[in-house]
N, C-alpha and C. Protein backbone atom coordinates (compact mmCIF):
# COMPACT_ATOMS: atom_id res chain seq x y z
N UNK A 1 3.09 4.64 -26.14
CA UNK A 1 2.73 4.60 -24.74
C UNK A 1 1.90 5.85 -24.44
N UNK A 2 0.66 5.60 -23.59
CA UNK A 2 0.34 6.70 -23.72
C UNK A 2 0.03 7.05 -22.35
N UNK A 3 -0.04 8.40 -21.73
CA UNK A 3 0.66 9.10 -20.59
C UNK A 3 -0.77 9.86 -20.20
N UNK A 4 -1.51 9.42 -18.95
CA UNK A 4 -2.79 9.46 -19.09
C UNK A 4 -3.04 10.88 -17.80
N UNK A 5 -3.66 12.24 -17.87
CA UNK A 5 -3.32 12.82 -16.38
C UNK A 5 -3.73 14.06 -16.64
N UNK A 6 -3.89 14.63 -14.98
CA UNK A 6 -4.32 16.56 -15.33
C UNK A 6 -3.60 17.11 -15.15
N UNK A 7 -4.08 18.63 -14.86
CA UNK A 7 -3.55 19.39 -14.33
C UNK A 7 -3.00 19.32 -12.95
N UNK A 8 -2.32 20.35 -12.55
CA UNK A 8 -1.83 20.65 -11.67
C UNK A 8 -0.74 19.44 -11.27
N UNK A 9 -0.52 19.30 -10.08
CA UNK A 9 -0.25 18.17 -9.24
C UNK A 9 -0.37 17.00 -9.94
N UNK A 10 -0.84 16.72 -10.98
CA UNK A 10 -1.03 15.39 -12.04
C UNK A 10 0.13 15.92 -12.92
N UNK A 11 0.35 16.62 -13.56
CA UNK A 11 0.92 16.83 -14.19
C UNK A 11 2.84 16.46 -14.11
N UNK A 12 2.86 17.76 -12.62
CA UNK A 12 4.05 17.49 -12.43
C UNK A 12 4.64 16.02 -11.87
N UNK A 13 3.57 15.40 -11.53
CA UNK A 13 3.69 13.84 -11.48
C UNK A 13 4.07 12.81 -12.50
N UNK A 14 3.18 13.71 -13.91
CA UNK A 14 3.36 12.71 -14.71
C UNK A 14 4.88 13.19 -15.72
N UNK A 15 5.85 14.36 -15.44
CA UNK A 15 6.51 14.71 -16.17
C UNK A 15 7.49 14.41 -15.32
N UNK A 16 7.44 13.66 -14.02
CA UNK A 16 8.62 13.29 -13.08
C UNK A 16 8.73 12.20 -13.30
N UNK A 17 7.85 11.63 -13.52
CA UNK A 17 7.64 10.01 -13.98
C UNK A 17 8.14 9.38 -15.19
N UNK A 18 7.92 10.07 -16.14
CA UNK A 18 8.56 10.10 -17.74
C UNK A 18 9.88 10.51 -17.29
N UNK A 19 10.31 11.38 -17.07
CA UNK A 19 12.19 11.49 -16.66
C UNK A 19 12.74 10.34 -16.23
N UNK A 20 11.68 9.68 -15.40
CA UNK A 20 12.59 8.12 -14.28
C UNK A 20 12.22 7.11 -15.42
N UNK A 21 11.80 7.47 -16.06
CA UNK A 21 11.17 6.27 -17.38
C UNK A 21 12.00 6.14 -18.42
N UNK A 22 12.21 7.27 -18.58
CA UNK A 22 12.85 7.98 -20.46
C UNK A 22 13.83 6.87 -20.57
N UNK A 23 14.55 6.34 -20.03
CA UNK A 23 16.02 5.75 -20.34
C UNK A 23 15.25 4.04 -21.12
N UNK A 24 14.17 3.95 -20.37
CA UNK A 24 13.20 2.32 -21.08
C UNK A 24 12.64 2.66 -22.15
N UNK A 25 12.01 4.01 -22.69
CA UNK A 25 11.39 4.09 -23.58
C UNK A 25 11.98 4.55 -25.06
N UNK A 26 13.14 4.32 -24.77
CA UNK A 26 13.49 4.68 -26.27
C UNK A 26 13.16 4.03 -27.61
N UNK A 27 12.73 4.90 -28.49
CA UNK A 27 12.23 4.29 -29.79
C UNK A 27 10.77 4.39 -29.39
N UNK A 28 9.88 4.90 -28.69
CA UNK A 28 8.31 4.57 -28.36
C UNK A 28 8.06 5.88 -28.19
N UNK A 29 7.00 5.92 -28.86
CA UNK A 29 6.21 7.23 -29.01
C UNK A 29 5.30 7.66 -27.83
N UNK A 30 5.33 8.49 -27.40
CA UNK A 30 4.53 8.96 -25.99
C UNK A 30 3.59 10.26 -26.51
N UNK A 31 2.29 9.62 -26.40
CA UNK A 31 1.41 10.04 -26.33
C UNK A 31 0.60 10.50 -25.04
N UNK A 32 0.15 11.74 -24.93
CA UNK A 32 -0.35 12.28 -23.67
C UNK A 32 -1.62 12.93 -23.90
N UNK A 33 -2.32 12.26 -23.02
CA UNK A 33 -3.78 12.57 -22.53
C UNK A 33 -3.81 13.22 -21.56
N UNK A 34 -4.66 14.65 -21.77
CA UNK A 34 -5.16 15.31 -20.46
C UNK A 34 -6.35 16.46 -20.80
N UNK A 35 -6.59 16.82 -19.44
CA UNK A 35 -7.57 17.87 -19.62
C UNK A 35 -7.16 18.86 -19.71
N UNK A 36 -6.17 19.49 -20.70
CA UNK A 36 -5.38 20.51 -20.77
C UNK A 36 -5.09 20.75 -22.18
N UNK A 37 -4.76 21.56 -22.84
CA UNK A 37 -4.63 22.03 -24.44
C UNK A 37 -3.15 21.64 -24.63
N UNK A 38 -2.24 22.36 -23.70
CA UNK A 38 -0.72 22.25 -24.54
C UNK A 38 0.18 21.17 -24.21
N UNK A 39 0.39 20.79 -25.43
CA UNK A 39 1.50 19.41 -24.97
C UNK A 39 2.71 19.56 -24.42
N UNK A 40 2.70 18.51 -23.78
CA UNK A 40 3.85 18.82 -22.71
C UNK A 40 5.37 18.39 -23.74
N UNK A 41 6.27 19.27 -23.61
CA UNK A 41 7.27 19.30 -24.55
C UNK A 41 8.22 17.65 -24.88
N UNK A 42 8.02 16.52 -23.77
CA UNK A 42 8.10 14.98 -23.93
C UNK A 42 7.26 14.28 -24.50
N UNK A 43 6.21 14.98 -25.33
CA UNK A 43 5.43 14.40 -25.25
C UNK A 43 5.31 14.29 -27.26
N UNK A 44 5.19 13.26 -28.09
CA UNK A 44 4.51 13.48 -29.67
C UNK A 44 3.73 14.03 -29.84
N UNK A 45 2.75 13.23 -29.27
CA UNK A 45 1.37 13.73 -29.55
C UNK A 45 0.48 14.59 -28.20
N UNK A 46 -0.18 14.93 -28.18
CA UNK A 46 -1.30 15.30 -27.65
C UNK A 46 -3.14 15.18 -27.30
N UNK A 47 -3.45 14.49 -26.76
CA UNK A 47 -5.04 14.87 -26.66
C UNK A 47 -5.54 15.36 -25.78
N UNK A 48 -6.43 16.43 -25.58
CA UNK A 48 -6.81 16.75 -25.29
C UNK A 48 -8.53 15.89 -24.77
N UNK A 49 -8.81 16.05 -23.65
CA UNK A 49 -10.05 15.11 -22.89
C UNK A 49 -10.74 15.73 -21.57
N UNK A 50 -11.56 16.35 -22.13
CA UNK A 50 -12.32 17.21 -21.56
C UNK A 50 -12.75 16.46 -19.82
N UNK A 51 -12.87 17.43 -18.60
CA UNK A 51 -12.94 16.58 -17.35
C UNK A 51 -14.72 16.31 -17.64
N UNK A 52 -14.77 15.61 -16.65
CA UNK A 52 -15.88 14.98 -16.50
C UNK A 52 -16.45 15.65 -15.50
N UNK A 53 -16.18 16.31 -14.64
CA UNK A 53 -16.76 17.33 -13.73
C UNK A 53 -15.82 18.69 -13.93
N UNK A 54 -16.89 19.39 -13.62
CA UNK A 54 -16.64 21.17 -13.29
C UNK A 54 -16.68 20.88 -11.91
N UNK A 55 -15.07 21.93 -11.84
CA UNK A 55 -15.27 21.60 -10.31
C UNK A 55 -16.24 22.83 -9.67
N UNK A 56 -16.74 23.85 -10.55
CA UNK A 56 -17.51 24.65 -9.61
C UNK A 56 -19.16 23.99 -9.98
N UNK A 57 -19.54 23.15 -11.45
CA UNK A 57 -20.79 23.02 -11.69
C UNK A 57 -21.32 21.56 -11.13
N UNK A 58 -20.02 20.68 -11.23
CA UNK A 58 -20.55 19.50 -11.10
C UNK A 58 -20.25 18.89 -11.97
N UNK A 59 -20.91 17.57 -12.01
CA UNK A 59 -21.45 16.68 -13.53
C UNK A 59 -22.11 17.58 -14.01
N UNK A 60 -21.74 17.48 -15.40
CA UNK A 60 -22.78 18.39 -16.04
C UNK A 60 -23.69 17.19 -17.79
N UNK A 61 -24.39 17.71 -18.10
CA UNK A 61 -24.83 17.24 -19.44
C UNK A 61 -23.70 17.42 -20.48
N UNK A 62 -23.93 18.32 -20.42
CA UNK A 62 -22.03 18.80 -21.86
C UNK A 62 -20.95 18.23 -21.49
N UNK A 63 -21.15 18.11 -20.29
CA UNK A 63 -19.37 17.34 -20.10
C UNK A 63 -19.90 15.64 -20.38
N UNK A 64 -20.69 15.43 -20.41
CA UNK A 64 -21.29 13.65 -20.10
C UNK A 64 -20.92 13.75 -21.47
N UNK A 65 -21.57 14.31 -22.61
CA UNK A 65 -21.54 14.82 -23.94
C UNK A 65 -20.09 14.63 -24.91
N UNK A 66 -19.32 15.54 -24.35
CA UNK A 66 -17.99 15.63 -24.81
C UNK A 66 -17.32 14.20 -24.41
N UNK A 67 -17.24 14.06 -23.01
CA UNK A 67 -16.85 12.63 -22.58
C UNK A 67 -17.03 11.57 -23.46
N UNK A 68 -18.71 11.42 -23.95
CA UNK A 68 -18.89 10.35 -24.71
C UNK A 68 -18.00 10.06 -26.19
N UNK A 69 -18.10 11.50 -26.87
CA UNK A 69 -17.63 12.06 -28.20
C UNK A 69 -16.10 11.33 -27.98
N UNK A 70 -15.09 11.88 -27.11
CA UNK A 70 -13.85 11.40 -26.74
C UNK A 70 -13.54 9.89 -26.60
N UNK A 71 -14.56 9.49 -26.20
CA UNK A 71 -14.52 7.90 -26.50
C UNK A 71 -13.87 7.06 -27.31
N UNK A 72 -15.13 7.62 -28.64
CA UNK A 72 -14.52 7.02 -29.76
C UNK A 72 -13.15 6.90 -29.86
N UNK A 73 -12.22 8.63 -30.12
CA UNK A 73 -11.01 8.56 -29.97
C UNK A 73 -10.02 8.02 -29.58
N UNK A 74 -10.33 7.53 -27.90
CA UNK A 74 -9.76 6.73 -27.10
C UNK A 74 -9.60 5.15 -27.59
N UNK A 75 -10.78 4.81 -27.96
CA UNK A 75 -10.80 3.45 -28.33
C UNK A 75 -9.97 3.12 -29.52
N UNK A 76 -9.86 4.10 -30.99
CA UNK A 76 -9.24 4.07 -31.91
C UNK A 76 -7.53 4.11 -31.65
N UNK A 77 -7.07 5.05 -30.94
CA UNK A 77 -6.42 5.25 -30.42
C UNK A 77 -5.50 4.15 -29.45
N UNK A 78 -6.35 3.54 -29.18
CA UNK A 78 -5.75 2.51 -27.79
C UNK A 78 -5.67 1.20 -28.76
N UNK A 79 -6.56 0.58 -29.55
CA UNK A 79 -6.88 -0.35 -29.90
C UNK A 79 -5.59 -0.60 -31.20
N UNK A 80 -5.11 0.62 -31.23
CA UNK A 80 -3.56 0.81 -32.75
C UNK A 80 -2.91 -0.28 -32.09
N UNK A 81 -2.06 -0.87 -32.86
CA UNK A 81 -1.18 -1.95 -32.41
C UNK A 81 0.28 -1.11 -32.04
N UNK A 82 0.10 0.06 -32.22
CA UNK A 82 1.54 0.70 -31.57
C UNK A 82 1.36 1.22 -30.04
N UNK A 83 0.11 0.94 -29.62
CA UNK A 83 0.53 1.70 -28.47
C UNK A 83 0.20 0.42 -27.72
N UNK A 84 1.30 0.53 -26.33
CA UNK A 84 1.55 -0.49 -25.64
C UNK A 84 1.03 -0.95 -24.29
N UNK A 85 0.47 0.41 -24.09
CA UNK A 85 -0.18 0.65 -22.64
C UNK A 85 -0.45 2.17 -22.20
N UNK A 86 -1.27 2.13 -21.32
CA UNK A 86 -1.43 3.58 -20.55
C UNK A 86 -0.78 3.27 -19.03
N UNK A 87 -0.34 4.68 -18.50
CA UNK A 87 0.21 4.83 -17.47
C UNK A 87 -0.44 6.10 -16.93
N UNK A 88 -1.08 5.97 -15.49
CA UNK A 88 -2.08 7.15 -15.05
C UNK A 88 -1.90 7.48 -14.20
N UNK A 89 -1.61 8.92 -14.33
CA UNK A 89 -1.30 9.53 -12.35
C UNK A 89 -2.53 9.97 -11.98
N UNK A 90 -3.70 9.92 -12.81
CA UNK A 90 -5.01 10.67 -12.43
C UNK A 90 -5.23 11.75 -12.89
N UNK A 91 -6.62 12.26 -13.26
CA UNK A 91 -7.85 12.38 -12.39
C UNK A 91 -8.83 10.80 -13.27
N UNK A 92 -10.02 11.37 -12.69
CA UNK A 92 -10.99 10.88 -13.17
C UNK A 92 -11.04 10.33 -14.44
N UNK A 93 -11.33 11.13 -15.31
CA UNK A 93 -11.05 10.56 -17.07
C UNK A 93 -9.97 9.40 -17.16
N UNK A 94 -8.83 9.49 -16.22
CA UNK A 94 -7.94 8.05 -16.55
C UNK A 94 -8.92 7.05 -16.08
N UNK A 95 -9.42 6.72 -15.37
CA UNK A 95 -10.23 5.66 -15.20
C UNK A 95 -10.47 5.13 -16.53
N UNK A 96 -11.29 5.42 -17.16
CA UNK A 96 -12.19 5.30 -18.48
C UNK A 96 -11.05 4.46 -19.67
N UNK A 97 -9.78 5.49 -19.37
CA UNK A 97 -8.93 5.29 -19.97
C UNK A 97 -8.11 4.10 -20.02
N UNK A 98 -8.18 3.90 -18.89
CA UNK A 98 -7.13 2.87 -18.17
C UNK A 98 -8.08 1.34 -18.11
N UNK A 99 -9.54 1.41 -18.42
CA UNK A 99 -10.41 0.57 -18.62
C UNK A 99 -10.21 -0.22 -19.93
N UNK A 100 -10.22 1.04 -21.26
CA UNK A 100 -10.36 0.59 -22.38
C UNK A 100 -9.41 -0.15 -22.98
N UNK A 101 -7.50 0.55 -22.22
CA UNK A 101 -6.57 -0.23 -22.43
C UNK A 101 -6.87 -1.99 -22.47
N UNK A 102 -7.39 -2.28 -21.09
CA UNK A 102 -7.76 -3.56 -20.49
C UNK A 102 -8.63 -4.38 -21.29
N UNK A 103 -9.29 -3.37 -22.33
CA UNK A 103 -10.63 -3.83 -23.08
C UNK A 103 -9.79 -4.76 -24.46
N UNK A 104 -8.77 -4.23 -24.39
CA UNK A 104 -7.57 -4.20 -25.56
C UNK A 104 -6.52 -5.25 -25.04
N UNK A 105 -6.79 -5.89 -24.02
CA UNK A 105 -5.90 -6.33 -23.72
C UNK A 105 -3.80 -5.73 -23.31
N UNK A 106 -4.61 -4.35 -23.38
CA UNK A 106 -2.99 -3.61 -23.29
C UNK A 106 -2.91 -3.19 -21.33
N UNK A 107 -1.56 -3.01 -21.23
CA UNK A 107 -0.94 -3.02 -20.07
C UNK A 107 -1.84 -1.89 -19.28
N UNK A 108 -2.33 -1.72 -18.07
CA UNK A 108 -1.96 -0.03 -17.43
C UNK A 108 -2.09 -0.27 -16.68
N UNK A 109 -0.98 0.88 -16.06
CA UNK A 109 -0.47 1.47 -14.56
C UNK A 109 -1.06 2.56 -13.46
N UNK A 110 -1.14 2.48 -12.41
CA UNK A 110 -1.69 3.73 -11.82
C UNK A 110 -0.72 4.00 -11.10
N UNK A 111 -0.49 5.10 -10.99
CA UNK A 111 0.55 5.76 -9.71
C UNK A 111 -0.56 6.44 -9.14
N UNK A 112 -0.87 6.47 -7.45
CA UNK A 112 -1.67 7.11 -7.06
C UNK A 112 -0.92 8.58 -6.10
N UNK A 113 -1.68 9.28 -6.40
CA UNK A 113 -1.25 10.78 -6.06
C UNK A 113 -0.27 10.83 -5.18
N UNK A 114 0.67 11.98 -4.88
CA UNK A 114 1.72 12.25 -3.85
C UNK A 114 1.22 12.72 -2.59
N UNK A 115 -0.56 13.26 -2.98
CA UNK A 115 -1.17 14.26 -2.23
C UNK A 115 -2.05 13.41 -0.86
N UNK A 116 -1.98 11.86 -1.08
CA UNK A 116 -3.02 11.14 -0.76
C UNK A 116 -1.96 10.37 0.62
N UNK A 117 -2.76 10.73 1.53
CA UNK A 117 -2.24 9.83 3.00
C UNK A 117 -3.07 9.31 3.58
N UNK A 118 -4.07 9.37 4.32
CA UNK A 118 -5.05 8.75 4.83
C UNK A 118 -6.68 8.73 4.33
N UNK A 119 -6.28 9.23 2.84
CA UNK A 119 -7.62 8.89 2.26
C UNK A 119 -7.65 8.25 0.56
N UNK A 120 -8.77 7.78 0.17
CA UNK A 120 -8.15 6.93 -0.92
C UNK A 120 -9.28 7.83 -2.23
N UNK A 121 -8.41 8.39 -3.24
CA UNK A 121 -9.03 8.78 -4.57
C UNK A 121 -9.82 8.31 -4.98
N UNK A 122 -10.97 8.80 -5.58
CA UNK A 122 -12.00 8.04 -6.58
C UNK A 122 -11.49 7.49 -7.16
N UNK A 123 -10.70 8.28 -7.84
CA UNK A 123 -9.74 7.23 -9.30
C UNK A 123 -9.06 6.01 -8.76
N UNK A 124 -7.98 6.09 -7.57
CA UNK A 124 -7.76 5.63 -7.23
C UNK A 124 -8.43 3.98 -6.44
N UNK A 125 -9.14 4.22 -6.25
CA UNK A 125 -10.45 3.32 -6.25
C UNK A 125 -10.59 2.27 -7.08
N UNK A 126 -11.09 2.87 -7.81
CA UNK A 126 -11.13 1.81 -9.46
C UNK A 126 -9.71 1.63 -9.85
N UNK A 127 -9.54 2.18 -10.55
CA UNK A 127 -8.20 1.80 -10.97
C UNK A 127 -7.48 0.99 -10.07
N UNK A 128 -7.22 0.73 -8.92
CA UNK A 128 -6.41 -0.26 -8.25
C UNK A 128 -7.44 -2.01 -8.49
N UNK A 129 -8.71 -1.67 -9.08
CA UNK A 129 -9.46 -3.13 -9.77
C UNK A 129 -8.97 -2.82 -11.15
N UNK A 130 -8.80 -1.92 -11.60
CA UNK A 130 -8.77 -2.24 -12.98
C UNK A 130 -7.16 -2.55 -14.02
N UNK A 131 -6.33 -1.76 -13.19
CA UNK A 131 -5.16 -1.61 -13.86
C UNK A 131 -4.04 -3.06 -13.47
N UNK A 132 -3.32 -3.41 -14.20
CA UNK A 132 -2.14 -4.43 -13.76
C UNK A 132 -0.92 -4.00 -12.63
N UNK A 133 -1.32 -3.10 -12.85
CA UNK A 133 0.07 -2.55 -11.82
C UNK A 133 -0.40 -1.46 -11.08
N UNK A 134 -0.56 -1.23 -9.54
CA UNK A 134 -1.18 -0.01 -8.79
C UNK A 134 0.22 0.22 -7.81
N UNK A 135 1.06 1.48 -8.28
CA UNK A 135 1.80 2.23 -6.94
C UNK A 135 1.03 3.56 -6.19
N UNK A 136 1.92 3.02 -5.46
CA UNK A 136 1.59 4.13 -4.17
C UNK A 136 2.80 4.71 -4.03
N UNK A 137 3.13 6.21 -3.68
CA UNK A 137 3.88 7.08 -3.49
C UNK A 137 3.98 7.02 -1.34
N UNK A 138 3.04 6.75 -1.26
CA UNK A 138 3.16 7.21 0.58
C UNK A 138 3.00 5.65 1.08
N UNK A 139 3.35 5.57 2.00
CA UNK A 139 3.35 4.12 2.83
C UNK A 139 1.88 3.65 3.35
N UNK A 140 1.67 5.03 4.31
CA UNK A 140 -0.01 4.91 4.45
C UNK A 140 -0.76 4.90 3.49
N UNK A 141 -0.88 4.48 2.24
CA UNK A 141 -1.87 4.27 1.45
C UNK A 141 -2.07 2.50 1.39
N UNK A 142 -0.86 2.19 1.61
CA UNK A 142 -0.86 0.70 1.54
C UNK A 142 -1.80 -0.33 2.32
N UNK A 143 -2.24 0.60 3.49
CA UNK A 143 -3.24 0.00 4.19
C UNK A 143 -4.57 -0.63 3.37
N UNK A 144 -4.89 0.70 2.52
CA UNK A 144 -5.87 0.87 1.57
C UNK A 144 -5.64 -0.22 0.33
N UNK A 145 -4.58 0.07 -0.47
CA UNK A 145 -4.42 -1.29 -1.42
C UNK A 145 -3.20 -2.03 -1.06
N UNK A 146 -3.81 -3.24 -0.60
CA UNK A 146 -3.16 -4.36 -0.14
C UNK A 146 -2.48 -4.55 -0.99
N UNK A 147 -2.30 -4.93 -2.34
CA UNK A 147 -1.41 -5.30 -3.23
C UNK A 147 -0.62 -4.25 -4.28
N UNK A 148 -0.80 -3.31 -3.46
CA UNK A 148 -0.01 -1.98 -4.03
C UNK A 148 1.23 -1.82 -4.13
N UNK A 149 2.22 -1.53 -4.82
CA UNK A 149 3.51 -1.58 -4.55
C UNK A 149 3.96 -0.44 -4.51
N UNK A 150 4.51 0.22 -3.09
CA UNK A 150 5.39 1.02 -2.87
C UNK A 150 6.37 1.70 -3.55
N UNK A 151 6.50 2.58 -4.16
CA UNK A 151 7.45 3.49 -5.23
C UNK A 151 8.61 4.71 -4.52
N UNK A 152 7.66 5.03 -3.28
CA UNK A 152 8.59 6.44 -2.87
C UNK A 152 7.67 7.60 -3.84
N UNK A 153 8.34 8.85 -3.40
CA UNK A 153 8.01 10.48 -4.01
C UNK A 153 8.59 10.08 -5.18
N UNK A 154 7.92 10.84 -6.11
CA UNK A 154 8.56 10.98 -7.80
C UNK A 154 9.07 12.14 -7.31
């Protein structure tokens, strides 16, 4: 399973989420994607996936660059017959991620941010077309995706 997300506020989302999870996943390897170097201690594996924007430069060429390079990975990666699905609290790069699953015919989830009340994420955006399953943490988001299902705070 692989555990798709950033920093900050993604993070502690996605390590609250795996705790309410852990008791289903036994025997399954959790793999974690982010834009961050150190693996989170629930986690097997690790990748590392460079963001797609600087938040002080922008889009940049090198990041379009690296992005592409990471691809490959992703696809090899996703396309293994052991992994079962992605699950994404966000940013950006889960998109991509949460696409290729779909490309594969494998499961993915979005949980959309804790941070989000009356406005709706980029990621969030797509991913509520792309993924099988879209929660929402806040009530007022529901306005936004009609077929969202309500979760509560992690």
């Amino acid at each position: 399973m692989i555990f798709c997300f950033g920093e900050g506020g993604h993070t502690a989302q996605a390590s609250r989420l795996y705790m309410a999870m852990k008791p289903y996943l036994v025997n399954i390897d959790i793999v974690t994607v982010g834009d961050f170097y150190e693996r989170p201690t629930w986690s097997n594996q690790h990748l590392y996936y460079p963001p797609l924007r600087d938040k002080e430069d922008g889009y940049t060429v090198k990041a379009f660059i690296n992005a592409i390079k990471n691809l490959k990975e992703m696809f090899v990666l996703i396309s293994s017959a052991s992994i079962l699905g992605v699950v994404s609290t966000g940013p950006g790069f889960c998109v991509v991620i949460c696409a290729i699953a779909r490309l594969f015919t494998k499961r993915a989830i979005h949980l959309e941010t804790w941070s989000r009340f009356d406005t709706q994420s980029l990621t969030g955006k797509l991913n509520y077309w792309i993924c099988n399953k879209f929660y929402v943490q806040n009530r007022e988001q529901l306005r936004f995706y009609k077929s969202a299902i309500y979760c509560g705070l992690l």
